[in-house]
C-alpha atoms as a PDB file:
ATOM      1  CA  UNK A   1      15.714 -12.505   1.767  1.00  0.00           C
ATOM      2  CA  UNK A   2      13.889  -9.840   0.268  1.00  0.00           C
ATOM      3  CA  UNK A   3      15.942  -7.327  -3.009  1.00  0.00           C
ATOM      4  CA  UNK A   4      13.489  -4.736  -2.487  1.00  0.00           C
ATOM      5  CA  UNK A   5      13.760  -4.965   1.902  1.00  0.00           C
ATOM      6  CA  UNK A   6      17.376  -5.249   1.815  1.00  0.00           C
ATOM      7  CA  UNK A   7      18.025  -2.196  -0.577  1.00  0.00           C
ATOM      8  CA  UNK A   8      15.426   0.364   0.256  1.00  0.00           C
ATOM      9  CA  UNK A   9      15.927   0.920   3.980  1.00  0.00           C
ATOM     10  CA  UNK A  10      13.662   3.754   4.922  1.00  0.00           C
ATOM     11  CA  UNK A  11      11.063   3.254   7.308  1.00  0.00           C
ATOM     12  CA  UNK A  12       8.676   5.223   9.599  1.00  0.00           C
ATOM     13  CA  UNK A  13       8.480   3.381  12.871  1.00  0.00           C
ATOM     14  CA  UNK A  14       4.984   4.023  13.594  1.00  0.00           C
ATOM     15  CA  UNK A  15       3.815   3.796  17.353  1.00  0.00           C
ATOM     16  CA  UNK A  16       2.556   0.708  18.661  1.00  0.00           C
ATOM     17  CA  UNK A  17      -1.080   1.403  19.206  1.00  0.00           C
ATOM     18  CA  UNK A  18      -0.804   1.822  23.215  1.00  0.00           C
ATOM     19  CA  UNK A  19      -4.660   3.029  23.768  1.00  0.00           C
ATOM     20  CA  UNK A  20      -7.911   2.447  23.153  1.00  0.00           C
ATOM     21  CA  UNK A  21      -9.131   4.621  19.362  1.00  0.00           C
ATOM     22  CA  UNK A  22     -12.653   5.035  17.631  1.00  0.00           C
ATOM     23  CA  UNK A  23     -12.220   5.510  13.395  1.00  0.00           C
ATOM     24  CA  UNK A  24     -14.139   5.348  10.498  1.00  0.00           C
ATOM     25  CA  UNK A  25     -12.491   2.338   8.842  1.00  0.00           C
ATOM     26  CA  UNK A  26      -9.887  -0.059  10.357  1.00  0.00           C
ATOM     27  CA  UNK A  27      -7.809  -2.075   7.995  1.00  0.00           C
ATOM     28  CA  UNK A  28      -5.702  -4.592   9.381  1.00  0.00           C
ATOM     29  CA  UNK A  29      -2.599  -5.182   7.249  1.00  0.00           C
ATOM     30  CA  UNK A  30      -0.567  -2.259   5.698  1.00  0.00           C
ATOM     31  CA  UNK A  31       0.873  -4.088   2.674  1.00  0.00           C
ATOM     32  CA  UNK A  32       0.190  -3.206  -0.741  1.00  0.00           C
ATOM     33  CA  UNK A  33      -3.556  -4.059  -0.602  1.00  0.00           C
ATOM     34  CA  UNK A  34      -3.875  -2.805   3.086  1.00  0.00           C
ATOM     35  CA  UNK A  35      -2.058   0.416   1.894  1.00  0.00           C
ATOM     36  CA  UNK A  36      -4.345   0.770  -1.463  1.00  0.00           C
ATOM     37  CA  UNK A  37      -7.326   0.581   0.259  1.00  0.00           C
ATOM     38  CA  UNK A  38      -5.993   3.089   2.492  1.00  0.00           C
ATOM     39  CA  UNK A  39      -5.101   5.527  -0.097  1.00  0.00           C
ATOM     40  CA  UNK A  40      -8.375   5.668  -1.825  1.00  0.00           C
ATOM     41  CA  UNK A  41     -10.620   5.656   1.732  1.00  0.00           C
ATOM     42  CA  UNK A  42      -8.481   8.302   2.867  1.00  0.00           C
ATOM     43  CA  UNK A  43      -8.674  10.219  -0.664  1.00  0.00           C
ATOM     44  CA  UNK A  44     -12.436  10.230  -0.055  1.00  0.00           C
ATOM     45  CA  UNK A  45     -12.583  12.011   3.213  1.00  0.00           C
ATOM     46  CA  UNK A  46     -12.973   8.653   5.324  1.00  0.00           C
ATOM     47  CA  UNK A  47     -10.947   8.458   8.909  1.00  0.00           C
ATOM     48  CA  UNK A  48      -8.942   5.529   8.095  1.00  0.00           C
ATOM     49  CA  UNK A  49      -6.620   3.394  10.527  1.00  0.00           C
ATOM     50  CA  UNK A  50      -4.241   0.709   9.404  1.00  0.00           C
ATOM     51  CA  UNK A  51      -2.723  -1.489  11.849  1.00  0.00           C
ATOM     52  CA  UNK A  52       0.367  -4.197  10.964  1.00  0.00           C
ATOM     53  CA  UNK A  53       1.536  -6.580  13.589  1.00  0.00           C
ATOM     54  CA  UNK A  54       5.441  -5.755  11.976  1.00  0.00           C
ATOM     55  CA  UNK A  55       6.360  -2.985   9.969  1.00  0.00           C
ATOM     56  CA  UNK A  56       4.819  -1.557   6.900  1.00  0.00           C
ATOM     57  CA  UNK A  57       5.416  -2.916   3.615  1.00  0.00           C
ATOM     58  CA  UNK A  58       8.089  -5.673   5.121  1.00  0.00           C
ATOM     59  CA  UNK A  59       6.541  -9.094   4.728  1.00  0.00           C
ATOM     60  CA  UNK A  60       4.567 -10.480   1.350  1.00  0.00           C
ATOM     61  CA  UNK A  61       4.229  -7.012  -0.174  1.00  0.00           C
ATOM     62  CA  UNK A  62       8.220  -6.465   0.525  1.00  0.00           C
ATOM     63  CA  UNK A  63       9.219  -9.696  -0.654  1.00  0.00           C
ATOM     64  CA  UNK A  64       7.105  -9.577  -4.025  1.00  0.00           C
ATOM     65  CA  UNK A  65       8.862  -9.772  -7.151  1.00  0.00           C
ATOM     66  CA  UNK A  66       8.147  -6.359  -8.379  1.00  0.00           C
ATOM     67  CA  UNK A  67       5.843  -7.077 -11.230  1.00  0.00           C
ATOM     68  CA  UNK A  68       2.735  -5.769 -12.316  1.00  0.00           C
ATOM     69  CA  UNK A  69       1.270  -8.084 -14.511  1.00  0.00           C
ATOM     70  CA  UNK A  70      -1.986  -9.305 -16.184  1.00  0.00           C
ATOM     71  CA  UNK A  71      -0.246 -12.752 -16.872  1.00  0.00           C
ATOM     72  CA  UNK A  72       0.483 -14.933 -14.091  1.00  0.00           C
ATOM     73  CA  UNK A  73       1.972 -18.398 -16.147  1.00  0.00           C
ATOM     74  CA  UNK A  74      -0.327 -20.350 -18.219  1.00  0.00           C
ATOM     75  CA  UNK A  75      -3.110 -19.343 -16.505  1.00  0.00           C
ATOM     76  CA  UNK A  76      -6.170 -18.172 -18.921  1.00  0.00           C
ATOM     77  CA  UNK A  77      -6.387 -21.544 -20.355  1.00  0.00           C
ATOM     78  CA  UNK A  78      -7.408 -23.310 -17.127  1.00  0.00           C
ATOM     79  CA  UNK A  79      -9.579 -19.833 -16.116  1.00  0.00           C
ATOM     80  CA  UNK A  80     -11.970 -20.976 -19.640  1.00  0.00           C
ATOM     81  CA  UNK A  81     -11.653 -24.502 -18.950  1.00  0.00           C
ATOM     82  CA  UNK A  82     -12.582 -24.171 -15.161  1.00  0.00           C
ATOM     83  CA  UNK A  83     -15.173 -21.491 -15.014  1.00  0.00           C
ATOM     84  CA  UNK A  84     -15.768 -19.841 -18.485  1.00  0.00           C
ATOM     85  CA  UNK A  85     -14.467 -17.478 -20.847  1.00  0.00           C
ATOM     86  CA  UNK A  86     -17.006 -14.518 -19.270  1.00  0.00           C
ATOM     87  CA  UNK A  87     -14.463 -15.029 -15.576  1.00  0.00           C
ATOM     88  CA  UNK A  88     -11.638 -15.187 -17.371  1.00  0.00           C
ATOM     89  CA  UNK A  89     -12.889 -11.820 -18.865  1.00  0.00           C
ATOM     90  CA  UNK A  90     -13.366 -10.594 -15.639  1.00  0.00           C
ATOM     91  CA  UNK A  91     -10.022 -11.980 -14.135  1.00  0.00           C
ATOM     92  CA  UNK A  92      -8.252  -9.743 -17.306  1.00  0.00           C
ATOM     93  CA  UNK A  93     -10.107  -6.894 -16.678  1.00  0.00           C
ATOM     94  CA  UNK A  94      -9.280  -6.273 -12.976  1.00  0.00           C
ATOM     95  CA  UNK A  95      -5.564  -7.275 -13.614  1.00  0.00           C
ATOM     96  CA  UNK A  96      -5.631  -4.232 -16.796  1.00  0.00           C
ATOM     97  CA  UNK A  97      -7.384  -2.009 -14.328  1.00  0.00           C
ATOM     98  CA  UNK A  98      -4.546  -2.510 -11.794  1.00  0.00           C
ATOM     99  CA  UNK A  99      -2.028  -1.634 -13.863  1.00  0.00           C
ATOM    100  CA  UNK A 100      -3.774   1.637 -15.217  1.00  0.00           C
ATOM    101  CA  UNK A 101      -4.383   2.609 -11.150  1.00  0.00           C
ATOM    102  CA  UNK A 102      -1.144   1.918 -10.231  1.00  0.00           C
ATOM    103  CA  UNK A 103       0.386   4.209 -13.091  1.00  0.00           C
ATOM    104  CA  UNK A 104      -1.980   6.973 -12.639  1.00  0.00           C
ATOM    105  CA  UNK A 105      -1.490   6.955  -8.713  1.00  0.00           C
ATOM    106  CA  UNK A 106       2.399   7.024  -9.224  1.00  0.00           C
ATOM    107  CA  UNK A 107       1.487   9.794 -11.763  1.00  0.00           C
ATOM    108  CA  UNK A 108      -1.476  11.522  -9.008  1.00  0.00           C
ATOM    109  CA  UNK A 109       0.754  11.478  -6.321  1.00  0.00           C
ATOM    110  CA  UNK A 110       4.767  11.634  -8.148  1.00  0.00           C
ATOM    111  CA  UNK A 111       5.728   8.662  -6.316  1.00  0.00           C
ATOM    112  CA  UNK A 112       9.333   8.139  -7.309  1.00  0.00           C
ATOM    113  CA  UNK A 113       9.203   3.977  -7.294  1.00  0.00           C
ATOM    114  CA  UNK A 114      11.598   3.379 -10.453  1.00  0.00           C
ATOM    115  CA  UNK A 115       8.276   2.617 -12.357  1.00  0.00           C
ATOM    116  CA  UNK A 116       8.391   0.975 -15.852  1.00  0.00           C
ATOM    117  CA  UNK A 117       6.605   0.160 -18.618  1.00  0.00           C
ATOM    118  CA  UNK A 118       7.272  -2.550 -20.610  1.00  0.00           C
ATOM    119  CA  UNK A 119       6.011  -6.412 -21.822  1.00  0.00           C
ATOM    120  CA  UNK A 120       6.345  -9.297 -19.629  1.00  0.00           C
ATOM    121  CA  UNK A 121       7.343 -12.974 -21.066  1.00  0.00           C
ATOM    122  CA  UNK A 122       5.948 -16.285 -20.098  1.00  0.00           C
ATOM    123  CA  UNK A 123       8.902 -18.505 -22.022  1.00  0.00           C
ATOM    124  CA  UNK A 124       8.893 -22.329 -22.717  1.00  0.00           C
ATOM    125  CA  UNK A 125      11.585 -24.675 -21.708  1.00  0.00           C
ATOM    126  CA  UNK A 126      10.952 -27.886 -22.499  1.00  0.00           C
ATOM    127  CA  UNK A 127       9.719 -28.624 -26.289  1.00  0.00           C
ATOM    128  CA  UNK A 128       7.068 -30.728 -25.169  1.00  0.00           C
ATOM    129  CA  UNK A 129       5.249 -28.171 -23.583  1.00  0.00           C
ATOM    130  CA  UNK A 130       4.719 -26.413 -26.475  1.00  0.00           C
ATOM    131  CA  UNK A 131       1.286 -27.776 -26.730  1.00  0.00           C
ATOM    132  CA  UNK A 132       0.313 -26.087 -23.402  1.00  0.00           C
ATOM    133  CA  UNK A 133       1.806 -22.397 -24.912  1.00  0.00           C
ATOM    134  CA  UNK A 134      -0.511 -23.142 -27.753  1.00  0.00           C
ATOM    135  CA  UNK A 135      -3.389 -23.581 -25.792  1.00  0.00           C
ATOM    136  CA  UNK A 136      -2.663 -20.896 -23.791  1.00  0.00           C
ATOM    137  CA  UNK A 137      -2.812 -18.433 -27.057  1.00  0.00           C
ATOM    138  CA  UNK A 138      -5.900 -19.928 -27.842  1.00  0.00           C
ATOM    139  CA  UNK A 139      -7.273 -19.016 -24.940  1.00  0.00           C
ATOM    140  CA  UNK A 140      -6.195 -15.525 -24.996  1.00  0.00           C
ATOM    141  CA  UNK A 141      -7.405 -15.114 -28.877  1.00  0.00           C
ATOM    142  CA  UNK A 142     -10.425 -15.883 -27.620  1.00  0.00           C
ATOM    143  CA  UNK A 143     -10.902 -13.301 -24.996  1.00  0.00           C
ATOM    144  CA  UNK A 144      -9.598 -11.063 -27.231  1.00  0.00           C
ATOM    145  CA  UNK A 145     -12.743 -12.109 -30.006  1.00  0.00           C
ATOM    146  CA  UNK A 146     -15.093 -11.643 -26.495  1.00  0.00           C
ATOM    147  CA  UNK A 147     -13.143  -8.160 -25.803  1.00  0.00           C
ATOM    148  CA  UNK A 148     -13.497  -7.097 -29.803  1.00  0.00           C
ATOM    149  CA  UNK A 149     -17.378  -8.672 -30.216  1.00  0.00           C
ATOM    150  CA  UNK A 150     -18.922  -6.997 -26.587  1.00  0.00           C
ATOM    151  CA  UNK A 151     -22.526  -8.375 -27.298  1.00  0.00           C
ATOM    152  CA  UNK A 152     -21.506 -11.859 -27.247  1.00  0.00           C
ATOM    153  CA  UNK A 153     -20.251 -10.666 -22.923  1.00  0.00           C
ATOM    154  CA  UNK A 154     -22.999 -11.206 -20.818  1.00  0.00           C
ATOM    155  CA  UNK A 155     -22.229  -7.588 -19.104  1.00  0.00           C
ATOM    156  CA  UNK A 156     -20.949  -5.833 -22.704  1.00  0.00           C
ATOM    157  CA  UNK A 157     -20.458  -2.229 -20.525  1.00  0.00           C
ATOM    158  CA  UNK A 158     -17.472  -3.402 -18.399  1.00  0.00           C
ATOM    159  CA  UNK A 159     -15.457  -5.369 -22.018  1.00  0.00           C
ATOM    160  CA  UNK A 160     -15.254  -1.831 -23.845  1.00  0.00           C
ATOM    161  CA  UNK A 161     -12.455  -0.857 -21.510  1.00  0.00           C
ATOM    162  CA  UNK A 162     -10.047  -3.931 -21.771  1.00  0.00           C
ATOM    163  CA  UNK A 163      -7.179  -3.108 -24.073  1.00  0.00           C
ATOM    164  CA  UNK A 164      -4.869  -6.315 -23.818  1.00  0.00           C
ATOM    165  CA  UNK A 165      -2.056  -7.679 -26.373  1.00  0.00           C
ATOM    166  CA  UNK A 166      -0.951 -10.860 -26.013  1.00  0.00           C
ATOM    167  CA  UNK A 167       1.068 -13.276 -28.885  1.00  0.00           C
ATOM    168  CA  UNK A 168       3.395 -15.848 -29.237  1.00  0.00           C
ATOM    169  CA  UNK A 169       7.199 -15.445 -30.554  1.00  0.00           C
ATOM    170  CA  UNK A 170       9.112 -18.365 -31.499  1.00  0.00           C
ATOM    171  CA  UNK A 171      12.399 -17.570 -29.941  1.00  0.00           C
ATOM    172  CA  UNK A 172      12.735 -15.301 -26.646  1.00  0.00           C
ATOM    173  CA  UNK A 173      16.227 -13.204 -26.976  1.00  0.00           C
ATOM    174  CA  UNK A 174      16.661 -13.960 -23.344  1.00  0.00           C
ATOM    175  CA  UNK A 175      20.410 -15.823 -22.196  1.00  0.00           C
ATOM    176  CA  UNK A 176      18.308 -19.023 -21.338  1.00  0.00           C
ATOM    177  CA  UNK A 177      17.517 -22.350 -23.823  1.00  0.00           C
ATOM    178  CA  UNK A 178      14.180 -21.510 -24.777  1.00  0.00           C
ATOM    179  CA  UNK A 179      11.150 -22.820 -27.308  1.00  0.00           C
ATOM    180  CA  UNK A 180       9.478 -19.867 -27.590  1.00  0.00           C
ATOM    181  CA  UNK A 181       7.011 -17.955 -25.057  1.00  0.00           C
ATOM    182  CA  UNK A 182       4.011 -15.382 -25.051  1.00  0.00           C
ATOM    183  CA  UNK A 183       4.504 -12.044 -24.587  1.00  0.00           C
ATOM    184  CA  UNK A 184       2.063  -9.626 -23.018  1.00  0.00           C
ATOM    185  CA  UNK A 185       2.279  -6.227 -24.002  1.00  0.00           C
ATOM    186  CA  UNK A 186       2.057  -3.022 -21.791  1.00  0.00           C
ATOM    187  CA  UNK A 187       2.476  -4.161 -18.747  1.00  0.00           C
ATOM    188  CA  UNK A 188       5.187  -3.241 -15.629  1.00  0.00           C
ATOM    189  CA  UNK A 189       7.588  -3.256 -12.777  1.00  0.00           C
ATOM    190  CA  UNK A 190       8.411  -1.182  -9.834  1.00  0.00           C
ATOM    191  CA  UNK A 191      10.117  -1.099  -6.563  1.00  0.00           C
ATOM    192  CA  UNK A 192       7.258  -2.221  -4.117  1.00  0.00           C
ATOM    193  CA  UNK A 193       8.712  -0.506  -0.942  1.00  0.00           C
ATOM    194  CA  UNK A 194       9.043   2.581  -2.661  1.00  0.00           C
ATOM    195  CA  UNK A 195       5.691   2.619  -4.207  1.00  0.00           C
ATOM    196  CA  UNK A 196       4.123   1.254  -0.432  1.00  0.00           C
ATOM    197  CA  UNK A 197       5.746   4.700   1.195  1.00  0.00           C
ATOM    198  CA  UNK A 198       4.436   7.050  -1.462  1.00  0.00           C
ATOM    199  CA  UNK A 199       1.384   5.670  -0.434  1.00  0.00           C
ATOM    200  CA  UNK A 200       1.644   6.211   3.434  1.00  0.00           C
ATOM    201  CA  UNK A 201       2.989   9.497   2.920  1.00  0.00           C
ATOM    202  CA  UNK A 202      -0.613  10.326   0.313  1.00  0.00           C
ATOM    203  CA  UNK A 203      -2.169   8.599   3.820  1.00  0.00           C
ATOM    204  CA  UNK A 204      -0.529  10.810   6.194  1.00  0.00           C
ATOM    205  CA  UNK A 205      -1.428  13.852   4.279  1.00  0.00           C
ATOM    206  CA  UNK A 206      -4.993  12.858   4.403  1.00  0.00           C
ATOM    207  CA  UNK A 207      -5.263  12.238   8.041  1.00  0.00           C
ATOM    208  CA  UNK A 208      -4.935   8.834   8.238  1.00  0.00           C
ATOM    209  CA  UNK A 209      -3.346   6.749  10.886  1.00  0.00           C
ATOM    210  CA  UNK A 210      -0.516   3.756  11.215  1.00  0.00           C
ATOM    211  CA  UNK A 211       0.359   1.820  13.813  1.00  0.00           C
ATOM    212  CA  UNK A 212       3.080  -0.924  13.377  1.00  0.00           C
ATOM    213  CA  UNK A 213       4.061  -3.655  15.839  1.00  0.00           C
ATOM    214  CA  UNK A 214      -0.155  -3.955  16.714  1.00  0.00           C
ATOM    215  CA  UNK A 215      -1.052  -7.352  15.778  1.00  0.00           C
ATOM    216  CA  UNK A 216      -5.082  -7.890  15.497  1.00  0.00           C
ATOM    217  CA  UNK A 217      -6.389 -10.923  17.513  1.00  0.00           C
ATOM    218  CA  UNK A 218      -9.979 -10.572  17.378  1.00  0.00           C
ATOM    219  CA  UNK A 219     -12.702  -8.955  15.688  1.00  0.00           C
ATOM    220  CA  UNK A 220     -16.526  -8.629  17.284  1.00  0.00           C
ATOM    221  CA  UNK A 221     -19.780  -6.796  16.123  1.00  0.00           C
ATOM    222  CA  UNK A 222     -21.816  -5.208  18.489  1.00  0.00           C
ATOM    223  CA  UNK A 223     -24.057  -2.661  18.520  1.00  0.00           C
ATOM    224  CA  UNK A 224     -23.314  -1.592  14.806  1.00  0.00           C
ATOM    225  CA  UNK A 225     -20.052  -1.359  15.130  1.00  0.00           C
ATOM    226  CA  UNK A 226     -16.926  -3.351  15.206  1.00  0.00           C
ATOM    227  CA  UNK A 227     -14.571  -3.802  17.975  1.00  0.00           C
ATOM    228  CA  UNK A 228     -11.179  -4.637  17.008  1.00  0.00           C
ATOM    229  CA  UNK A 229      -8.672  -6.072  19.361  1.00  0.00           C
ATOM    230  CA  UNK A 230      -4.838  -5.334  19.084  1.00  0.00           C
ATOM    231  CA  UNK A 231      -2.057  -5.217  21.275  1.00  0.00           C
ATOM    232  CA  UNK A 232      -4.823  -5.555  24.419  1.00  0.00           C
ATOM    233  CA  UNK A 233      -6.275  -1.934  23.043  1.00  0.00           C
ATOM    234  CA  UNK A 234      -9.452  -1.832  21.086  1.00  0.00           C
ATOM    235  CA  UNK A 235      -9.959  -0.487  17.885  1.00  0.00           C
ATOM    236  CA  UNK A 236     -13.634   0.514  17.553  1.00  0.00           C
ATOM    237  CA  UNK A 237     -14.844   1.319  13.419  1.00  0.00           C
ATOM    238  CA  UNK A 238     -17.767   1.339  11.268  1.00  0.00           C
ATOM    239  CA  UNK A 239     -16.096  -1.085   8.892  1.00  0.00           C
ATOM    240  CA  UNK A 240     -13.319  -2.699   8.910  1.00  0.00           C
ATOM    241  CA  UNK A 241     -10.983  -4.455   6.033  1.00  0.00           C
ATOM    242  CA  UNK A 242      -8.679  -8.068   6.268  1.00  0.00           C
ATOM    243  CA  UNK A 243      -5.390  -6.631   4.041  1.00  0.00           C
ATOM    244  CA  UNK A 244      -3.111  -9.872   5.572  1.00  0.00           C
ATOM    245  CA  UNK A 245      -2.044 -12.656   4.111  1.00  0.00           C
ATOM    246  CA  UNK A 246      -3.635 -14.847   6.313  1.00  0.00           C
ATOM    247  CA  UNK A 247      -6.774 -14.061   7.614  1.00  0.00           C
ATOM    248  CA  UNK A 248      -6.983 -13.145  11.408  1.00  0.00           C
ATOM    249  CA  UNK A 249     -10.410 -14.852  11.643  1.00  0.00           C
ATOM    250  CA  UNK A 250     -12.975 -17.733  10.996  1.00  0.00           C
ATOM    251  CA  UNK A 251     -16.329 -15.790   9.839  1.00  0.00           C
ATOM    252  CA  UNK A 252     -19.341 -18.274  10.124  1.00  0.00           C
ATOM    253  CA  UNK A 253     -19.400 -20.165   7.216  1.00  0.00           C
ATOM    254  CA  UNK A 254     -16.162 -19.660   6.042  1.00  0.00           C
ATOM    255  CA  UNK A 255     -13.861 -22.738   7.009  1.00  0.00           C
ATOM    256  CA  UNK A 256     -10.599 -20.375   5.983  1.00  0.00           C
ATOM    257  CA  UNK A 257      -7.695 -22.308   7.316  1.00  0.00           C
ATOM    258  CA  UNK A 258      -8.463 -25.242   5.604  1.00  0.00           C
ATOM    259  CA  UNK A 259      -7.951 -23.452   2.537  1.00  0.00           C
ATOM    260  CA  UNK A 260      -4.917 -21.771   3.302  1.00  0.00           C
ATOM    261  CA  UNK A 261      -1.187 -22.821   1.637  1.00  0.00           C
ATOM    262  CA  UNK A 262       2.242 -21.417   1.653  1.00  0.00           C
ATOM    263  CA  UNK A 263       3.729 -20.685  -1.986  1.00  0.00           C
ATOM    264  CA  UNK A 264       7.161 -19.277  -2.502  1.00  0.00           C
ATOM    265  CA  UNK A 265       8.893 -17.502  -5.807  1.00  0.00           C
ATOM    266  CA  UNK A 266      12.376 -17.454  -6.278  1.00  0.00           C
ATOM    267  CA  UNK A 267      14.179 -14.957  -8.631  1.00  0.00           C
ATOM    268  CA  UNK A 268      17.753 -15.607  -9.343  1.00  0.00           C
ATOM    269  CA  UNK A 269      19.738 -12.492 -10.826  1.00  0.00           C
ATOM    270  CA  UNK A 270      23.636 -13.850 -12.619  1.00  0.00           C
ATOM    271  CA  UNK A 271      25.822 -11.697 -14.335  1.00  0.00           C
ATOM    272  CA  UNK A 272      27.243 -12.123 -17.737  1.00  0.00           C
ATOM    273  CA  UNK A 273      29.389 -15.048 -18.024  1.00  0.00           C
ATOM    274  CA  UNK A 274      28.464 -16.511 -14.576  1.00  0.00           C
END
């Protein structure tokens, strides 16, 4: 059961693409990322078509949690430890970029998506993981030396840019037991569904095309182009983007379902005194 699905009920009910249709770009998926790339193809001039086997916005993207964060758990920590402090640079930088585009698109485009500014909170429940919050603030100090000292970044243009704030506070004034947590400034939340139909209607008024119910089942190159296959119709582009969850297709050398997992989150809203 999805907050955001449940409360925000307005949808479009695209066609069901019924006929064969020659585009620029195809993008198969028309969640958030489907719907992103969408926006900024279409913003450039491109003829863009998004098709979604359901309905826009309604499956991972509508069942999100709503926030837009550079801080996913404890996460930095293992990033150094597993690949180096110049990924984990990279990793912060995108997430930081994210945020900024999603603000100044909501700003570009006055989506009205209940958008907000403010930190986020990774808190500590158990005393004896204290250790692990510690490590993950050392981790994040040390981006931050990285971020403040560019020459010691292998690629010193793309650290200028990162403006992060991350720290540690004892006690979290939260109504939960709690040792403490790290809180990440400047970050944000929004309603997704909202934000995903400001973005079809910025799609719409740049010629692009959406078809719902028109589920992809086969993608082949030939002759310099690619030949989509949806709903028994083809879909024939110069490029085309995978925006789903799962994607719709083996490419040689890439042994994708193998790698591919279910993961859930749960978010549990209780009133005062409950």
């Amino acid at each position: 059961m999805s907050y955001w699905n449940n409360n925000y009920k307005e949808k479009y009910n695209f066609d069901k693409l019924d006929k064969n249709i020659s585009t620029d770009i195809c993008i198969i998926g028309a969640g958030l990322c489907g719907l992103t790339t969408g926006y900024y193809l279409s913003k450039a001039g491109r003829k863009v078509t998004i098709i979604e086997q359901s309905n826009v916005c309604s499956r991972t993207s509508g069942c999100t949690t709503g926030k837009i964060t550079s801080q996913h758990g404890l996460f930095y920590d293992y990033l150094i430890k597993s690949y180096g402090v110049n990924f984990a640079l990279d990793y912060l930088e995108v997430n930081q970029d994210a945020i900024q585009n999603i603000n100044q698109i909501v700003q570009d485009e006055k989506i009205k998506c209940d958008l907000i500014n403010s930190s986020s909170y990774v808190f500590c429940d158990n005393k004896s993981d204290l250790s692990l919050f510690n490590q993950e603030i050392s981790a994040l100090n040390r981006i931050k030396t990285e971020v403040n000292n560019p020459s010691n970044y292998q690629d010193s243009k793309k650290s200028k840019g990162i403006i992060f704030d991350a720290k540690f506070i004892k006690k979290l004034n939260i109504p939960i037991k709690n040792y403490g947590g790290i809180e990440f400034k400047n970050q944000a939340m929004f309603n997704p569904r909202k934000y995903a139909f400001g973005l079809v209607q910025s799609i719409l008024k740049n010629n692009g095309a959406i078809y719902e119910n028109t589920k992809a089942t086969n993608i082949k190159y030939e002759n310099n182009l690619y030949k989509i296959t949806a709903n028994g119709k083809t879909v024939t582009a110069q490029y085309v983007v995978l925006a789903t969850h799962f994607p719709i297709k083996n490419f040689p050398t890439l042994v994708i379902f193998l790698k591919c997992f279910l993961t859930y989150m749960l978010l549990l809203v209780l009133k005062n005194g409950v």
